[in-house]
N, C-alpha and C. Protein backbone atom coordinates (compact mmCIF):
# COMPACT_ATOMS: atom_id res chain seq x y z
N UNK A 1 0.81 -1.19 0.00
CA UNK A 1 0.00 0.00 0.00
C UNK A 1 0.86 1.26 0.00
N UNK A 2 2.02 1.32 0.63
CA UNK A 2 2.86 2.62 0.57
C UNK A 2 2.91 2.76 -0.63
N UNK A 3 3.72 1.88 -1.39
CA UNK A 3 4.19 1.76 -2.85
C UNK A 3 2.94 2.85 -3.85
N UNK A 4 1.65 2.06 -3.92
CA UNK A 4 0.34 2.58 -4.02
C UNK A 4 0.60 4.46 -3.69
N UNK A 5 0.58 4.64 -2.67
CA UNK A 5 0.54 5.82 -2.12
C UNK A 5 1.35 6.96 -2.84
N UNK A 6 2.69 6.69 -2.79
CA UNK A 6 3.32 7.50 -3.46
C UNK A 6 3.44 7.37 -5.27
N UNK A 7 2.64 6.43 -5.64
CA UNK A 7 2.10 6.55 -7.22
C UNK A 7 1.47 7.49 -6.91
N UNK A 8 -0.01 7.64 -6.40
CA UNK A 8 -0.64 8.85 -6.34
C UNK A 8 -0.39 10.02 -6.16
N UNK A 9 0.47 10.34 -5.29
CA UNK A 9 1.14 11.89 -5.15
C UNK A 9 2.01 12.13 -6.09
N UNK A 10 2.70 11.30 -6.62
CA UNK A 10 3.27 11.72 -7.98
C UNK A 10 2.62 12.06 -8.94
N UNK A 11 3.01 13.45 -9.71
CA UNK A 11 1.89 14.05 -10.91
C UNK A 11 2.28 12.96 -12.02
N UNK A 12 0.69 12.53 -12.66
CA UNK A 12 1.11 12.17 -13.69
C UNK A 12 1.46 12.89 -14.59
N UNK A 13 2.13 11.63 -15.53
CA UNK A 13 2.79 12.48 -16.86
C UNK A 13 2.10 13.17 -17.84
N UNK A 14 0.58 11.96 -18.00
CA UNK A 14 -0.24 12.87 -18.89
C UNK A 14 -0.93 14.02 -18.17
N UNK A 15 -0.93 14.39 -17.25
CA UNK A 15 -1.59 15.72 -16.91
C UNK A 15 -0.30 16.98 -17.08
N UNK A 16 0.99 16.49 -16.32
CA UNK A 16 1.70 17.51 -17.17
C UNK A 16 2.00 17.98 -18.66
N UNK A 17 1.40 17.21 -19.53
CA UNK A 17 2.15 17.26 -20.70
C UNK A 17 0.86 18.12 -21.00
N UNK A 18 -0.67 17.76 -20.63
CA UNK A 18 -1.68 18.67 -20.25
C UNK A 18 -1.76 20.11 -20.05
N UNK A 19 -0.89 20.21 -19.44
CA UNK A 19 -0.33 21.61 -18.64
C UNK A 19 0.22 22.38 -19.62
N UNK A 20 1.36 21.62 -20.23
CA UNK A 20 2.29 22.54 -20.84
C UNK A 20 1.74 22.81 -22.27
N UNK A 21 0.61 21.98 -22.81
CA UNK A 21 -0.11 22.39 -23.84
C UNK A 21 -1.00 23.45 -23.65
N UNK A 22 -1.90 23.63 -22.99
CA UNK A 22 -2.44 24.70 -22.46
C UNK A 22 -1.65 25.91 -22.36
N UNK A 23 -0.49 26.04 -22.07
CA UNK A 23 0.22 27.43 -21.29
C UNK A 23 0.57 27.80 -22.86
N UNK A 24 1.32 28.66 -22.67
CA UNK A 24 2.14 29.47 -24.17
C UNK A 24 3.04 28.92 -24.58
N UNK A 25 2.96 28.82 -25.75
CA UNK A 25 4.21 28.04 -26.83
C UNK A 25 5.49 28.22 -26.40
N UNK A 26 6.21 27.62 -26.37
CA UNK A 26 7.76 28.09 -26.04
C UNK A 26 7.82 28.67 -27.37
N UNK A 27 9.10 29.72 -27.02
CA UNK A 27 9.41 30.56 -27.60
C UNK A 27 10.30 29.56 -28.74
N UNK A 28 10.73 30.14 -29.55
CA UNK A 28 11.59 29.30 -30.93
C UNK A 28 12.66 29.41 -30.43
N UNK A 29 13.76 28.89 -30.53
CA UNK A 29 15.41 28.87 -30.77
C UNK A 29 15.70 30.04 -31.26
N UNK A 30 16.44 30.92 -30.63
CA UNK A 30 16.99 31.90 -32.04
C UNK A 30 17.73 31.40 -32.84
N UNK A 31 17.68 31.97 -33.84
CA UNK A 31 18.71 31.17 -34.95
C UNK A 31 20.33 31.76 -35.13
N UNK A 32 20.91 31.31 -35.49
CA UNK A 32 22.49 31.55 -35.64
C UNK A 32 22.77 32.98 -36.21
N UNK A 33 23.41 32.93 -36.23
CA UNK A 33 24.38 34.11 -37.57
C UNK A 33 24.09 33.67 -38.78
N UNK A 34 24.81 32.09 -38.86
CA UNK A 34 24.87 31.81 -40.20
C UNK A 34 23.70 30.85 -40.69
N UNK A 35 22.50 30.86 -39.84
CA UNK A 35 21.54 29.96 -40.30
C UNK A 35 20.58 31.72 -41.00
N UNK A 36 20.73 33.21 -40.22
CA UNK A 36 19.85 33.95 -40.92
C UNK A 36 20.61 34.68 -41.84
N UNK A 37 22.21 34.07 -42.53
CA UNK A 37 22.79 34.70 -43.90
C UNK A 37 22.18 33.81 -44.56
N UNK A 38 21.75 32.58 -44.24
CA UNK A 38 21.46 31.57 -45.33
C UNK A 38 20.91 31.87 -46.33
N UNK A 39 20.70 31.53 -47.65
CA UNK A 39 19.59 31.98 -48.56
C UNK A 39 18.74 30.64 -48.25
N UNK A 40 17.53 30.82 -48.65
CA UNK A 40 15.95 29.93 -48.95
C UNK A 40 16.45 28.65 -49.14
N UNK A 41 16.64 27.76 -49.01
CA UNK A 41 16.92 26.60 -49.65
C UNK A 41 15.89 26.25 -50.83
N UNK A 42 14.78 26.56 -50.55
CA UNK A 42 13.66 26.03 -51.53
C UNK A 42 13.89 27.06 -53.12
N UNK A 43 14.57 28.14 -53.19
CA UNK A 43 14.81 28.84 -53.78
C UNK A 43 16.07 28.70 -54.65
N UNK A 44 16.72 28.65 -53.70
CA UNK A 44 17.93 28.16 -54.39
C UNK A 44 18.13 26.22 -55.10
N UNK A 45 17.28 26.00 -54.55
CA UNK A 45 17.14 24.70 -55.28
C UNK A 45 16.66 24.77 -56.60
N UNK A 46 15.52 25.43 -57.10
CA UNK A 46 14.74 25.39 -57.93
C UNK A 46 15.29 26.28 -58.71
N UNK A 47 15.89 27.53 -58.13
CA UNK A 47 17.20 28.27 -59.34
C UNK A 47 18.20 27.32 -59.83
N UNK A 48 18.54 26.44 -59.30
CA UNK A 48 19.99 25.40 -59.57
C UNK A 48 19.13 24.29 -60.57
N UNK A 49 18.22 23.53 -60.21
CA UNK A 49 17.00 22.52 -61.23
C UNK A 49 16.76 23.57 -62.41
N UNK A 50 16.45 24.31 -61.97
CA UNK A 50 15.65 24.99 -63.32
C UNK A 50 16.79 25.22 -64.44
N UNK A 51 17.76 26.12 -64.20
CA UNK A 51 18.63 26.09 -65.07
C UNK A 51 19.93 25.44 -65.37
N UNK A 52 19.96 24.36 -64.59
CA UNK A 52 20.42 22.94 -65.29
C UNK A 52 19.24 22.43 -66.03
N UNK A 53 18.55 22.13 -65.68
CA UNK A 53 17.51 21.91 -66.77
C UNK A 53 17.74 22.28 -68.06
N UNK A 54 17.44 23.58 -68.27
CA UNK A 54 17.83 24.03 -69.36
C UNK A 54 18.77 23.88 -70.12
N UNK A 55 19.95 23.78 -69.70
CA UNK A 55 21.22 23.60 -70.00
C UNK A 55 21.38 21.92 -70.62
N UNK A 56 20.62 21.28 -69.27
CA UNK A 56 20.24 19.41 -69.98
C UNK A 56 19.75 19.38 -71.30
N UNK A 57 18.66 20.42 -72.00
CA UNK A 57 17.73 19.86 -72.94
C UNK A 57 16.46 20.41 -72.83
N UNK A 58 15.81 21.31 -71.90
CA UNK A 58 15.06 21.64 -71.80
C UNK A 58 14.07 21.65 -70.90
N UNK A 59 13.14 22.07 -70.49
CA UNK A 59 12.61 22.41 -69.06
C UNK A 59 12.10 21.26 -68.82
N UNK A 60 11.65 20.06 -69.38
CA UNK A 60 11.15 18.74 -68.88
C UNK A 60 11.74 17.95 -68.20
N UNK A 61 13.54 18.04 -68.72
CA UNK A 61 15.10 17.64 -68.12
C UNK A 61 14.92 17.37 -66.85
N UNK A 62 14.92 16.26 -66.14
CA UNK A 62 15.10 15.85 -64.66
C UNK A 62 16.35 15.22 -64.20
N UNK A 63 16.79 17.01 -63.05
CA UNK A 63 17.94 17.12 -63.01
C UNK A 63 18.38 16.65 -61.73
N UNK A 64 19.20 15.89 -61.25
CA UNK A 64 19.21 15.16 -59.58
C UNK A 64 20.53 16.03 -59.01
N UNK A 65 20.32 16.91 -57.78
CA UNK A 65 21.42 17.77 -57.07
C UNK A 65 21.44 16.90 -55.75
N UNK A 66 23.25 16.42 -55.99
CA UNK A 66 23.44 16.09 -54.51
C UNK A 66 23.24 17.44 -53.54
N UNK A 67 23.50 16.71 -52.24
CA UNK A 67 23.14 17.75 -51.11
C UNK A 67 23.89 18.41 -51.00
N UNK A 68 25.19 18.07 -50.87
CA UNK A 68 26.32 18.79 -50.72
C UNK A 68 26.82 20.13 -52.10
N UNK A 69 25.95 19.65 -53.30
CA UNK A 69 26.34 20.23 -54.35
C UNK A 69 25.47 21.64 -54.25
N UNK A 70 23.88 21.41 -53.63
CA UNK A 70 22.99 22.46 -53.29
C UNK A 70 24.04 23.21 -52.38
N UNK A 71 24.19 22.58 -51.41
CA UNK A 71 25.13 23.76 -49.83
C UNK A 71 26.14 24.65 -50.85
N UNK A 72 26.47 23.40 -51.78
CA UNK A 72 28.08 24.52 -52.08
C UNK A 72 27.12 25.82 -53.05
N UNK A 73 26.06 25.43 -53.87
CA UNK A 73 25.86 26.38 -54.61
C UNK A 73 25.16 27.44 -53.32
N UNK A 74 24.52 27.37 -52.39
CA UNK A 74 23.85 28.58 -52.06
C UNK A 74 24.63 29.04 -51.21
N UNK A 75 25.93 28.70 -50.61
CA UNK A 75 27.12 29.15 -49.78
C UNK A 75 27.61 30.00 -51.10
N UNK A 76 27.97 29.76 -52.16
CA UNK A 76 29.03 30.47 -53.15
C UNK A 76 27.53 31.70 -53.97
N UNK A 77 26.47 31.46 -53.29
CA UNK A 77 25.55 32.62 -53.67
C UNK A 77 25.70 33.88 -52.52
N UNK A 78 25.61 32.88 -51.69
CA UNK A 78 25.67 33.89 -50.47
C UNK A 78 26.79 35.04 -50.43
N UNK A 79 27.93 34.27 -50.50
CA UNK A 79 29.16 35.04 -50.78
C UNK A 79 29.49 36.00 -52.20
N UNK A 80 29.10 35.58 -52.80
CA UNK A 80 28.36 36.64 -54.20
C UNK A 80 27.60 37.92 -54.23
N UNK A 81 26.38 37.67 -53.02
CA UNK A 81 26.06 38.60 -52.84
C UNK A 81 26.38 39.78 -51.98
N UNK A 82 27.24 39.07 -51.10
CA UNK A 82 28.07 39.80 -50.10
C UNK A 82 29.07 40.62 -50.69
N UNK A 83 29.65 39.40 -51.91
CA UNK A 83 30.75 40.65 -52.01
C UNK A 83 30.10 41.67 -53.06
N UNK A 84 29.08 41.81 -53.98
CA UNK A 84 28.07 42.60 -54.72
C UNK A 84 27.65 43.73 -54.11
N UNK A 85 27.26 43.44 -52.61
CA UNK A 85 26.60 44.57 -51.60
C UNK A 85 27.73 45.68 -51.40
N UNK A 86 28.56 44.56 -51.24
CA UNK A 86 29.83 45.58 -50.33
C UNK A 86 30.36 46.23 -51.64
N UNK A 87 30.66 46.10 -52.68
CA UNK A 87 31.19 47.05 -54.02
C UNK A 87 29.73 47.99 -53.82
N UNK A 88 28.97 47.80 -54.11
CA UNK A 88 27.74 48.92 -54.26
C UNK A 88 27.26 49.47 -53.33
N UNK A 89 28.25 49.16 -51.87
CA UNK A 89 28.02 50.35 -51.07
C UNK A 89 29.15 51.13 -50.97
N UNK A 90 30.40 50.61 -51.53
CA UNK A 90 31.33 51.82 -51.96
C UNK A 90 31.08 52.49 -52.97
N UNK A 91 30.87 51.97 -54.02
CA UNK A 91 29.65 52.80 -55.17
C UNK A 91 29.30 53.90 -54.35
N UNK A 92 28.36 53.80 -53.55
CA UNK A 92 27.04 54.37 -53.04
C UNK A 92 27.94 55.46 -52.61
N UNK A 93 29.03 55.16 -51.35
CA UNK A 93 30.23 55.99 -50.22
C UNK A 93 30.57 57.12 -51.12
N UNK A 94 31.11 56.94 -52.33
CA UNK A 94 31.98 57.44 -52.99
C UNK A 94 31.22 58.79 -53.99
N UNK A 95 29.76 58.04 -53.56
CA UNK A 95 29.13 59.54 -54.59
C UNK A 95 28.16 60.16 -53.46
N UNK A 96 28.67 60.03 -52.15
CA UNK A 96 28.53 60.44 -50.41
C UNK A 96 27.29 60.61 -50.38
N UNK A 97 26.60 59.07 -50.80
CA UNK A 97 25.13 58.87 -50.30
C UNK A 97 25.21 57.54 -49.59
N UNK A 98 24.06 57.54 -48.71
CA UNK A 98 23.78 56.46 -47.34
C UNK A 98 23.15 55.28 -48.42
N UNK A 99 22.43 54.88 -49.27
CA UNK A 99 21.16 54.55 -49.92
C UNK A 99 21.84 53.59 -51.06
N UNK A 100 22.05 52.66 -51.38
CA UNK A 100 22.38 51.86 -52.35
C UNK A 100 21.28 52.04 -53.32
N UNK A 101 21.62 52.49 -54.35
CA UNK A 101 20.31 52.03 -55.57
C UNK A 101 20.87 51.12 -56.95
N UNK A 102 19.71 50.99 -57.47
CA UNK A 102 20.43 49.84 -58.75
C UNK A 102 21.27 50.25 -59.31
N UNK A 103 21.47 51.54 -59.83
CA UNK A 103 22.71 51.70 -60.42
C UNK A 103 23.74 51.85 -60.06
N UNK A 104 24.33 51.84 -58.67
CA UNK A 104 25.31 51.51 -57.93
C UNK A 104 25.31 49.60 -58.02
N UNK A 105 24.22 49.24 -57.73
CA UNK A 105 24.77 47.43 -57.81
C UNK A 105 25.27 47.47 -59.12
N UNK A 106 24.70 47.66 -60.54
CA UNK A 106 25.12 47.67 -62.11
C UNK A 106 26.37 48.33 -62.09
N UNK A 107 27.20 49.30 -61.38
CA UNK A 107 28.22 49.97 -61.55
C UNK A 107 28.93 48.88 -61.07
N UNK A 108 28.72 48.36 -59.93
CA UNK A 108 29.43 47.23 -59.14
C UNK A 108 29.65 46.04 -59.82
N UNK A 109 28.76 45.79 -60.25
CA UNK A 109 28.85 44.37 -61.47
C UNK A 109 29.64 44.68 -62.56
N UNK A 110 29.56 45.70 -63.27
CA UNK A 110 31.05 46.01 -63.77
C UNK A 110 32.31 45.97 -63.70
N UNK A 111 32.18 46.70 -62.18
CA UNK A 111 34.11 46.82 -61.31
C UNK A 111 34.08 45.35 -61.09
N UNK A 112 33.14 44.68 -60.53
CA UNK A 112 33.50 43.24 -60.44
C UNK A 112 34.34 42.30 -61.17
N UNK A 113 33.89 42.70 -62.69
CA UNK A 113 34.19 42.17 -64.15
C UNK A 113 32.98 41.23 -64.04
N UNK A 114 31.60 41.87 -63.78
CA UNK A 114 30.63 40.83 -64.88
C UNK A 114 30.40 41.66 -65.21
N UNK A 115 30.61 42.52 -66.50
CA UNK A 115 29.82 43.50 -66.91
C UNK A 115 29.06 42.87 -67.97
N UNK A 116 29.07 41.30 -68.26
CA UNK A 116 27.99 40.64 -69.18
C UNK A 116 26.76 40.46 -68.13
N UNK A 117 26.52 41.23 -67.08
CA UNK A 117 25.31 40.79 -66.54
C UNK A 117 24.77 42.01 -66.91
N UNK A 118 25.45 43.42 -67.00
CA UNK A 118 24.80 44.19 -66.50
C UNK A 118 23.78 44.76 -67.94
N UNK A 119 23.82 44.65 -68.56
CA UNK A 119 23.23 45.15 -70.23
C UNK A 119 21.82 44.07 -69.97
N UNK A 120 21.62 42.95 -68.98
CA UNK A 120 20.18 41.88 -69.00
C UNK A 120 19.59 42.74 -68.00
N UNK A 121 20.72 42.80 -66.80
CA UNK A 121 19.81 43.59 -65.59
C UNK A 121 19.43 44.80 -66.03
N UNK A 122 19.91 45.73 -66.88
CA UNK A 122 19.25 46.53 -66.70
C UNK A 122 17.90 46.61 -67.45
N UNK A 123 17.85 45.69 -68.78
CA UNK A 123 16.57 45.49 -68.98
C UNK A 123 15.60 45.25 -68.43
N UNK A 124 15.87 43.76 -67.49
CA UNK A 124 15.27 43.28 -66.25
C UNK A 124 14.42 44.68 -65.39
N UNK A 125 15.79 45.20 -65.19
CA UNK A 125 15.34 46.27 -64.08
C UNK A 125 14.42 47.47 -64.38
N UNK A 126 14.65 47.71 -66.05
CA UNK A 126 13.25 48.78 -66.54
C UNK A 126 12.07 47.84 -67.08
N UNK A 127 12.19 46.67 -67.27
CA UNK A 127 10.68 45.75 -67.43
C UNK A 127 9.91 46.11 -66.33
N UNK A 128 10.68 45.86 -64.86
CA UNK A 128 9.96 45.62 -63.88
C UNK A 128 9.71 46.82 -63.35
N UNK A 129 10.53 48.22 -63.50
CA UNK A 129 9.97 49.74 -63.07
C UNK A 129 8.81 49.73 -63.76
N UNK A 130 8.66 49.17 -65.35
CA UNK A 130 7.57 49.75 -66.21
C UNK A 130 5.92 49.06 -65.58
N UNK A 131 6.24 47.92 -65.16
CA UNK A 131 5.42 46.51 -64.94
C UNK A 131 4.64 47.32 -63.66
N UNK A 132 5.42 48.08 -62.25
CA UNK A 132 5.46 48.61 -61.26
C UNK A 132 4.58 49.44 -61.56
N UNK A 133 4.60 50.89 -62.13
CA UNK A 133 4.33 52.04 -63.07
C UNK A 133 3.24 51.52 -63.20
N UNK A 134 2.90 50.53 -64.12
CA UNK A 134 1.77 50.02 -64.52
C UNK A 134 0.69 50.26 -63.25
N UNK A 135 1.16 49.35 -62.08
CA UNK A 135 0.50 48.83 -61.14
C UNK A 135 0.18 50.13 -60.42
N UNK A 136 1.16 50.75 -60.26
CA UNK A 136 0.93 51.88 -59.40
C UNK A 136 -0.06 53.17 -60.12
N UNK A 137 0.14 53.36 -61.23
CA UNK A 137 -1.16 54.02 -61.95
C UNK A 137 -2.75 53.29 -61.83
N UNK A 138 -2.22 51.95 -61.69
CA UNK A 138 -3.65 51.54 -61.78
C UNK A 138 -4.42 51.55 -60.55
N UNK A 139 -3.41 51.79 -59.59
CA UNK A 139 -4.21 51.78 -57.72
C UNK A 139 -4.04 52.94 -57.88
N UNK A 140 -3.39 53.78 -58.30
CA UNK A 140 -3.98 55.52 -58.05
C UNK A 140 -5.13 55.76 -58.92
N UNK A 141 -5.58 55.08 -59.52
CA UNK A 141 -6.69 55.38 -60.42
C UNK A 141 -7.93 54.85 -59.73
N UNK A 142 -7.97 53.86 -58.89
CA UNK A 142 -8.65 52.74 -58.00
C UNK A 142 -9.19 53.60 -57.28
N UNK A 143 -8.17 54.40 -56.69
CA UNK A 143 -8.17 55.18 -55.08
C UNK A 143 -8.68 56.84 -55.68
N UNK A 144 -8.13 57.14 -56.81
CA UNK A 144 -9.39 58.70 -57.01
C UNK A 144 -10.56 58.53 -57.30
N UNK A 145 -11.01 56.66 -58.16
CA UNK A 145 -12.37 56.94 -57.94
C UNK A 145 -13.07 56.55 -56.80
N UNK A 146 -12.58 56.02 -55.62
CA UNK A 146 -12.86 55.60 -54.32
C UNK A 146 -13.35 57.03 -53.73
N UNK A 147 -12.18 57.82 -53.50
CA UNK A 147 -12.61 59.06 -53.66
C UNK A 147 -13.79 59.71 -53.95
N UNK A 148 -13.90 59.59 -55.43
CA UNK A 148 -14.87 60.53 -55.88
C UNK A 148 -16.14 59.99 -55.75
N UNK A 149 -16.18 58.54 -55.44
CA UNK A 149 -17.76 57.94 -54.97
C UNK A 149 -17.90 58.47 -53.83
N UNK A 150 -16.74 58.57 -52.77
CA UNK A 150 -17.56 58.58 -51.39
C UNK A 150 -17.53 60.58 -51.20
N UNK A 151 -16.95 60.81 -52.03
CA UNK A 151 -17.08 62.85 -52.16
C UNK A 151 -19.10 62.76 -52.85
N UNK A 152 -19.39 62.14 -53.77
CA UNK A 152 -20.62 62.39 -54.33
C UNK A 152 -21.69 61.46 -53.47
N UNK A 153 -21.23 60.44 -52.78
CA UNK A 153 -22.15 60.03 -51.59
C UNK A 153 -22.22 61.28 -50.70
N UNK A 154 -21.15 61.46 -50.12
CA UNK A 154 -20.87 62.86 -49.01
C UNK A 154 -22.11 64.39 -49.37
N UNK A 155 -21.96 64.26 -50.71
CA UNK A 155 -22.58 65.85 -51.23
C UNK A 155 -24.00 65.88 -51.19
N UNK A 156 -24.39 64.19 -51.99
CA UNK A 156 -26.29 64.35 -51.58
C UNK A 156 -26.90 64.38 -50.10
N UNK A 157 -25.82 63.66 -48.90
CA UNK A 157 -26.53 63.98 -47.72
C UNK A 157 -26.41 65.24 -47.15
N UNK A 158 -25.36 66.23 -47.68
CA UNK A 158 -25.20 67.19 -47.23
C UNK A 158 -26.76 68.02 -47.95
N UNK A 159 -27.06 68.15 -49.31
CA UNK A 159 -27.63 68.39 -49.96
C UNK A 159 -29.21 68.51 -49.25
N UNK A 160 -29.47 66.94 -48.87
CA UNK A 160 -30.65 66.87 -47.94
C UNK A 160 -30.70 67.46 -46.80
N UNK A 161 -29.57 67.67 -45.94
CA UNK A 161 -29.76 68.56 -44.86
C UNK A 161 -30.27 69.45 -44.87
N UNK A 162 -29.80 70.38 -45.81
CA UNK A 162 -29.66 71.97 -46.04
C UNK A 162 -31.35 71.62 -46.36
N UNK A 163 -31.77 70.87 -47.10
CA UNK A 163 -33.29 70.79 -47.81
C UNK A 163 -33.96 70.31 -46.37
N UNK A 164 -34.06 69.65 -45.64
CA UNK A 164 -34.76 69.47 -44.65
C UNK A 164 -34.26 70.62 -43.27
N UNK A 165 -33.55 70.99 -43.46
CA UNK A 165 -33.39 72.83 -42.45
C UNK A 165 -34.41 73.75 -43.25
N UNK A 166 -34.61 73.71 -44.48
CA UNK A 166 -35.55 74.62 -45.19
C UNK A 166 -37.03 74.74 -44.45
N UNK A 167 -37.02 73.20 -45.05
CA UNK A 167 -38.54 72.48 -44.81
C UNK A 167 -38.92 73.05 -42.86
N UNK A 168 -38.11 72.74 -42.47
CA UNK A 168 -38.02 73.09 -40.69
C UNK A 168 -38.21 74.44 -40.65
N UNK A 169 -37.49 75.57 -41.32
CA UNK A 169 -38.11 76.85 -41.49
C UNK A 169 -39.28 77.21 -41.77
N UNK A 170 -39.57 77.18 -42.81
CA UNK A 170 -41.01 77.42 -43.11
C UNK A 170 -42.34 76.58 -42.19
């Protein structure tokens, strides 16, 4: 019966585990240094498939990346872009602005020696101002007639006021 006894005063396990579901989530792990330089994995996979692919024969091409071959490619991206940032923020230093803009990265890709990137990016880069442009005319156009419905809702109740203050006069 002792034996008995002190089963009972011991919490069970399923009521603690009870407990700790109920209360607040533990907080996450913070993550490393080098787990938040990482790039996407899912991203960088499908950049590395896709254009091996291409390179195989064409986009149907099923292309198999060891693991180690993914790490090395999004480690040697990572470092690409690092050293990209850091030229185009001396770019940036040197014409004594705080603000990196594209044509400091395109100046940078030059001093780098890819200047075969920079004649795509910059197409790239006015497709997608124009594409932007697009979008952004079309929500300012959205938003003046949002505007001008709720200005001509606004004007007939005002309208009726003034007409029922009349009516109250006379």
């Amino acid at each position: 019966m002792a034996g008995e006894a002190t089963k009972e005063s011991e919490p069970q396990p399923q009521a603690a585990q009870a407990q700790d579901k109920t209360g607040p989530a533990p907080a996450p792990a913070p993550l490393t240094e080098a787990e938040v330089e990482e790039l996407p994995k899912a991203i960088v996979r499908r950049l590395v498939k896709d254009k091996l692919a291409q390179i195989a024969g064409g986009d149907g091409a099923e292309v198999i990346v060891n693991k180690d071959a993914m790490a090395a490619f999004a480690e040697s991206a990572r470092i690409f872009i690092h050293y990209l940032s850091a030229t185009a923020n001396d770019m940036c230093k040197e014409s004594k602005r705080q603000t990196i803009n594209a044509d400091d990265v395109l100046k940078a890709l030059d001093e780098m020696e890819f200047s075969e990137f920079v004649e795509p990016l910059g197409t790239s880069l006015q497709e997608f101002r124009n594409k932007n442009a697009g979008k952004r005319s079309e929500a300012n156009k959205k938003q003046k007639e949002k505007r001008r419905k709720l200005n001509e809702e606004a004007v007939p109740h005002q309208e009726n006021d003034a007409a029922d203050d009349a009516e109250n006069g006379d």
